[in-house]
N, C-alpha and C. Protein backbone atom coordinates (compact mmCIF):
# COMPACT_ATOMS: atom_id res chain seq x y z
N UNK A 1 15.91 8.25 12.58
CA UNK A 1 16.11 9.27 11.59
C UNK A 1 14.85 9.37 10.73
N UNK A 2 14.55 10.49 10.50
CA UNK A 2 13.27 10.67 9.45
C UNK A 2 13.28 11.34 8.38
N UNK A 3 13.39 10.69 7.04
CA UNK A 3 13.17 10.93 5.57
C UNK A 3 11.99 11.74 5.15
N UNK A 4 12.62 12.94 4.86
CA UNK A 4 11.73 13.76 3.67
C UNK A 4 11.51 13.82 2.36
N UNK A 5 10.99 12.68 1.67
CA UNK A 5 11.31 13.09 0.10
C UNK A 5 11.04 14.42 -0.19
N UNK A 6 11.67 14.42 -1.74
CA UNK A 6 11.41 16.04 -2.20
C UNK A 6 10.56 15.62 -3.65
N UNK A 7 10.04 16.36 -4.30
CA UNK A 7 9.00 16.52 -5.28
C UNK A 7 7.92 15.64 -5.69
N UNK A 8 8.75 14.38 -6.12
CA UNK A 8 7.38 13.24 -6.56
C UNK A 8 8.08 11.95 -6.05
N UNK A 9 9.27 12.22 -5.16
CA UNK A 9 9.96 10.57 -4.42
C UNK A 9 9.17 10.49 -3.45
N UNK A 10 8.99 8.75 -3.99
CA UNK A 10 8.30 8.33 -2.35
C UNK A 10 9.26 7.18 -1.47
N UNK A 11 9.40 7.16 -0.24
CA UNK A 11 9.95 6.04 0.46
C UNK A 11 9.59 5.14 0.87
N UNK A 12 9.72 4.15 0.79
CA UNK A 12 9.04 2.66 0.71
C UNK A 12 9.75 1.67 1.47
N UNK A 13 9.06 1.36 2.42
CA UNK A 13 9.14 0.76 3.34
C UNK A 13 8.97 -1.23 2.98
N UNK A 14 9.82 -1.91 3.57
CA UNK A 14 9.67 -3.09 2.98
C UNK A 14 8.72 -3.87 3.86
N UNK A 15 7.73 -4.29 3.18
CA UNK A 15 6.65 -5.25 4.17
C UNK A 15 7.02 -6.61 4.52
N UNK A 16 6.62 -6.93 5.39
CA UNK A 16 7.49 -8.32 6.01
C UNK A 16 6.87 -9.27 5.24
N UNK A 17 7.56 -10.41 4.80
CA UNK A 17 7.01 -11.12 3.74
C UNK A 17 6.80 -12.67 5.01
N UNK A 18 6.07 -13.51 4.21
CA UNK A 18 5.77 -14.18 5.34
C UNK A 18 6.58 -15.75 5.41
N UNK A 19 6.62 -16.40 6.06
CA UNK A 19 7.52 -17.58 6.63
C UNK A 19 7.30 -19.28 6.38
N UNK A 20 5.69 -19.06 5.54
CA UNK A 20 5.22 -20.47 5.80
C UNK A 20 4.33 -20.17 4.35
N UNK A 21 4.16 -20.97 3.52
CA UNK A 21 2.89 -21.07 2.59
C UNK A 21 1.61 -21.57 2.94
N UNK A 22 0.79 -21.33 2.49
CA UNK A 22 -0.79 -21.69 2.86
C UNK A 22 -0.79 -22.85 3.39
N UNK A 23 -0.27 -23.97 2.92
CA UNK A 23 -0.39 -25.77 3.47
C UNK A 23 1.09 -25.83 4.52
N UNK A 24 1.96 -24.71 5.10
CA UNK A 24 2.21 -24.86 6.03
C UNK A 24 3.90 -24.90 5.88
N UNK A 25 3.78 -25.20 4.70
CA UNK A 25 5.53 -25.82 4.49
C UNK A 25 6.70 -24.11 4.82
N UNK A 26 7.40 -24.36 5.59
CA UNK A 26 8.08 -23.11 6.44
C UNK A 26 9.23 -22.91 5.14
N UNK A 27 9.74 -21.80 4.67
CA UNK A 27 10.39 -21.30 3.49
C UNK A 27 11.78 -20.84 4.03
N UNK A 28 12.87 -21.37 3.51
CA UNK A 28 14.49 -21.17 4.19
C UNK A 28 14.30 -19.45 3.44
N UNK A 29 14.91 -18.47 4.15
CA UNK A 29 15.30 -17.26 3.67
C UNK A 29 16.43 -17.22 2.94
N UNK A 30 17.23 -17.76 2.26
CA UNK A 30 17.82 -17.99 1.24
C UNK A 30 17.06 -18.02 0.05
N UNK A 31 16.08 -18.49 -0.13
CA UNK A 31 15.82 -18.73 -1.40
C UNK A 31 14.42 -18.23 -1.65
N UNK A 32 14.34 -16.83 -0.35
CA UNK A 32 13.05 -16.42 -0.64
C UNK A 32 13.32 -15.14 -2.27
N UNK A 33 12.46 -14.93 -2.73
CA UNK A 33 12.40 -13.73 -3.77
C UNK A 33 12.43 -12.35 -3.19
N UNK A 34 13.09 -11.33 -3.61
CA UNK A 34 12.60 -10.18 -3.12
C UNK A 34 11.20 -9.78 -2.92
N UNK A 35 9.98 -8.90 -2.01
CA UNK A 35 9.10 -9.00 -2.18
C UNK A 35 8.71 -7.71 -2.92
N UNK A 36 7.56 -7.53 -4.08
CA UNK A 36 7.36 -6.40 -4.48
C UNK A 36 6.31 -5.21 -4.22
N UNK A 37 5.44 -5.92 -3.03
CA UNK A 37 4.41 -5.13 -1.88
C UNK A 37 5.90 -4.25 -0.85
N UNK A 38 5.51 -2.89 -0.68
CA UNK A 38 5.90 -2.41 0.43
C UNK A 38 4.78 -1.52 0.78
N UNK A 39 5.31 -0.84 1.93
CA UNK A 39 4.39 0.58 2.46
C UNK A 39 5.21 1.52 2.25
N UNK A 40 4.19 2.55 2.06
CA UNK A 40 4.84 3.70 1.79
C UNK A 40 4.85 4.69 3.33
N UNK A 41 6.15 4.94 3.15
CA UNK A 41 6.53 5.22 4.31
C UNK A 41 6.67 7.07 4.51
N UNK A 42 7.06 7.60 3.43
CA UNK A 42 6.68 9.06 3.26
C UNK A 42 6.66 9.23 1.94
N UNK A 43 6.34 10.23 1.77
CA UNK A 43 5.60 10.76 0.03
C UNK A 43 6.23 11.95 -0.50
N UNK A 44 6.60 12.78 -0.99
CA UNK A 44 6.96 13.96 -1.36
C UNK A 44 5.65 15.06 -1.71
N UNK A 45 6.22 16.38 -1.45
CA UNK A 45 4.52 16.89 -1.82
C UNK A 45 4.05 16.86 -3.06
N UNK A 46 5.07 16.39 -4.03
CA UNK A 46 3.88 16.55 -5.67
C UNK A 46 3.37 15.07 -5.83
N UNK A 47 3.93 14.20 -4.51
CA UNK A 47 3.10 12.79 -5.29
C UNK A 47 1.57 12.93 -4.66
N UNK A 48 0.60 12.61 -5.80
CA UNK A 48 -0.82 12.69 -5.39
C UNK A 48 -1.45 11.86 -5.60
N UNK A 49 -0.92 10.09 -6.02
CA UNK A 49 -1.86 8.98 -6.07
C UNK A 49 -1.63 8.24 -4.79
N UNK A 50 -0.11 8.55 -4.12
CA UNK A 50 -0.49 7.67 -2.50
C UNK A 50 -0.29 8.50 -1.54
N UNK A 51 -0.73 7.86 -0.60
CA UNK A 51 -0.71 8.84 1.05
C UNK A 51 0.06 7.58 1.81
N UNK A 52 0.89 8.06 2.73
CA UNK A 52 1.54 7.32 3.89
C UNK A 52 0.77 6.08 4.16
N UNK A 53 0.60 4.92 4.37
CA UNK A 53 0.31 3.67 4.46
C UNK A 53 -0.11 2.91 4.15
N UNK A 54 -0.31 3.34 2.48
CA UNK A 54 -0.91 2.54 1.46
C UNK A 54 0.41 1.48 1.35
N UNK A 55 -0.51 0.46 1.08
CA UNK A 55 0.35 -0.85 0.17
C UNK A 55 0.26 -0.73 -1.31
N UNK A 56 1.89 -0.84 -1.71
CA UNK A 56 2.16 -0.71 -3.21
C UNK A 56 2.95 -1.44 -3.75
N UNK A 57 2.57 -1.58 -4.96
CA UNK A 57 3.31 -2.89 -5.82
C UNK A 57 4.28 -2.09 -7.00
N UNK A 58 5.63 -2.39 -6.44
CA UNK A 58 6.79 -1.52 -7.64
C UNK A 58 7.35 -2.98 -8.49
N UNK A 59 8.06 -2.10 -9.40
CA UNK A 59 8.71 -3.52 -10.21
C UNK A 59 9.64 -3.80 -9.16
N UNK A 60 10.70 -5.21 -9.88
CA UNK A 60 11.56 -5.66 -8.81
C UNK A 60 13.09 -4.96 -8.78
N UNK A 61 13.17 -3.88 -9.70
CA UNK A 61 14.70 -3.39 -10.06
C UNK A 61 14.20 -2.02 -10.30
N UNK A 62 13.01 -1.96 -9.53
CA UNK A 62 12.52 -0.16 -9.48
C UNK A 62 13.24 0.66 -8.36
N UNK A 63 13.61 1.83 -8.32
CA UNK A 63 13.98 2.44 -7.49
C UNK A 63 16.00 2.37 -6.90
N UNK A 64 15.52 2.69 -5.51
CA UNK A 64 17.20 2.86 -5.49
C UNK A 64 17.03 2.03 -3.42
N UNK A 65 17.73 0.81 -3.03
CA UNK A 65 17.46 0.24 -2.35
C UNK A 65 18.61 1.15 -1.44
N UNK A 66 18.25 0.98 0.02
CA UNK A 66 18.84 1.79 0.85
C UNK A 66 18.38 1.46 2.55
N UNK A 67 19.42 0.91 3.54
CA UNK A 67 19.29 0.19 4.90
C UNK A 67 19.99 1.76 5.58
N UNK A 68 18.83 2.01 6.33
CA UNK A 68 18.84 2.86 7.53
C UNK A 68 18.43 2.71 8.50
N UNK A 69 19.12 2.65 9.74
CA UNK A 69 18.46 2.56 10.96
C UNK A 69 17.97 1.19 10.97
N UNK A 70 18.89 -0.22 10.56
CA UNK A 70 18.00 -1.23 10.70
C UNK A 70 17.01 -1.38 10.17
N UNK A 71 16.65 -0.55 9.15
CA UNK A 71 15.29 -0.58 8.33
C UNK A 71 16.10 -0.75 6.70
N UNK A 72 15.02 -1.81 5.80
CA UNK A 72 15.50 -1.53 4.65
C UNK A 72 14.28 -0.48 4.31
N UNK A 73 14.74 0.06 3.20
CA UNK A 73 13.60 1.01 2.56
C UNK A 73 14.29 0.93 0.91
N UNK A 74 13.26 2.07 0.12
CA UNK A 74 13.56 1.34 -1.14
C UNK A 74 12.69 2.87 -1.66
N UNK A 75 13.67 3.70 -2.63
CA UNK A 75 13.18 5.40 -2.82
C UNK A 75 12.83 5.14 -4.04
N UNK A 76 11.70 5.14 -5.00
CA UNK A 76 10.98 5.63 -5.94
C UNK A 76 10.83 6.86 -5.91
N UNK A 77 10.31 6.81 -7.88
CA UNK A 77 9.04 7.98 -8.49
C UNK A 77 8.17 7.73 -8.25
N UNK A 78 7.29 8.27 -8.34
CA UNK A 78 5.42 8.02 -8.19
C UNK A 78 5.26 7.05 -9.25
N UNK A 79 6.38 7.32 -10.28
CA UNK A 79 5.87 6.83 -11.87
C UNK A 79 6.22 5.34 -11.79
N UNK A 80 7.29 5.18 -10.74
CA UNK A 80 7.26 3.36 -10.83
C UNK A 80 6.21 2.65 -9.75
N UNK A 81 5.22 3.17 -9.54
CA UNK A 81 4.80 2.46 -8.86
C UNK A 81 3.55 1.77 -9.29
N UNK A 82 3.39 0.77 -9.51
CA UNK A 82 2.67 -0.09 -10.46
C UNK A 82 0.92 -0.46 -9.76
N UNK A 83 0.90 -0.36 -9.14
CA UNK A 83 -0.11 -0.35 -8.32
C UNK A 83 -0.59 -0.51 -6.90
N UNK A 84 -1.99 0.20 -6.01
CA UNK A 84 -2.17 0.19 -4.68
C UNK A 84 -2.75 -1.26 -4.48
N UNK A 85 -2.30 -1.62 -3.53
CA UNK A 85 -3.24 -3.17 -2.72
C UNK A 85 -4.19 -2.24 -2.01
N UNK A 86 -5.45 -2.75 -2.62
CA UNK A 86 -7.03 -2.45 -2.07
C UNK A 86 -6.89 -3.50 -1.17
């Protein structure tokens, strides 16, 4: 299925967070944190600071969380989105 936002919603795609810390020690998924990097997965036409596959940093209780298709995703404003990963 494919999401169209409308005006300044963007859809946000959740980035896979990873399994092990730097020195190796493997992390139970229970007690991982939500992560606050996703991709943006489509844009609406008035949003004009991201384009489709930028990495972005939202707060952690931003937006409206939502599982489709086996996918989580996660619908913002442009306005919560706190910043691009260069």
């Amino acid at each position: 299925m494919k999401l169209k936002p409308l005006a300044d919603n963007i859809v946000l795609k959740s980035a896979v967070a990873e399994d092990t810390t730097a020195s190796g020690i493997i992390l139970a998924t229970s007690n991982k944190e939500k992560s606050a990097i996703f991709e943006v997965a489509s844009a609406g036409p008035e949003a004009k600071a991201v384009k489709v596959g930028d990495q972005v940093v939202v707060g952690q209780y931003a937006g409206t969380d939502m599982k489709l298709d086996g996918e989580d995703y996660k619908f913002v404003k442009e306005e919560d989105i706190l910043a691009i990963v260069c």
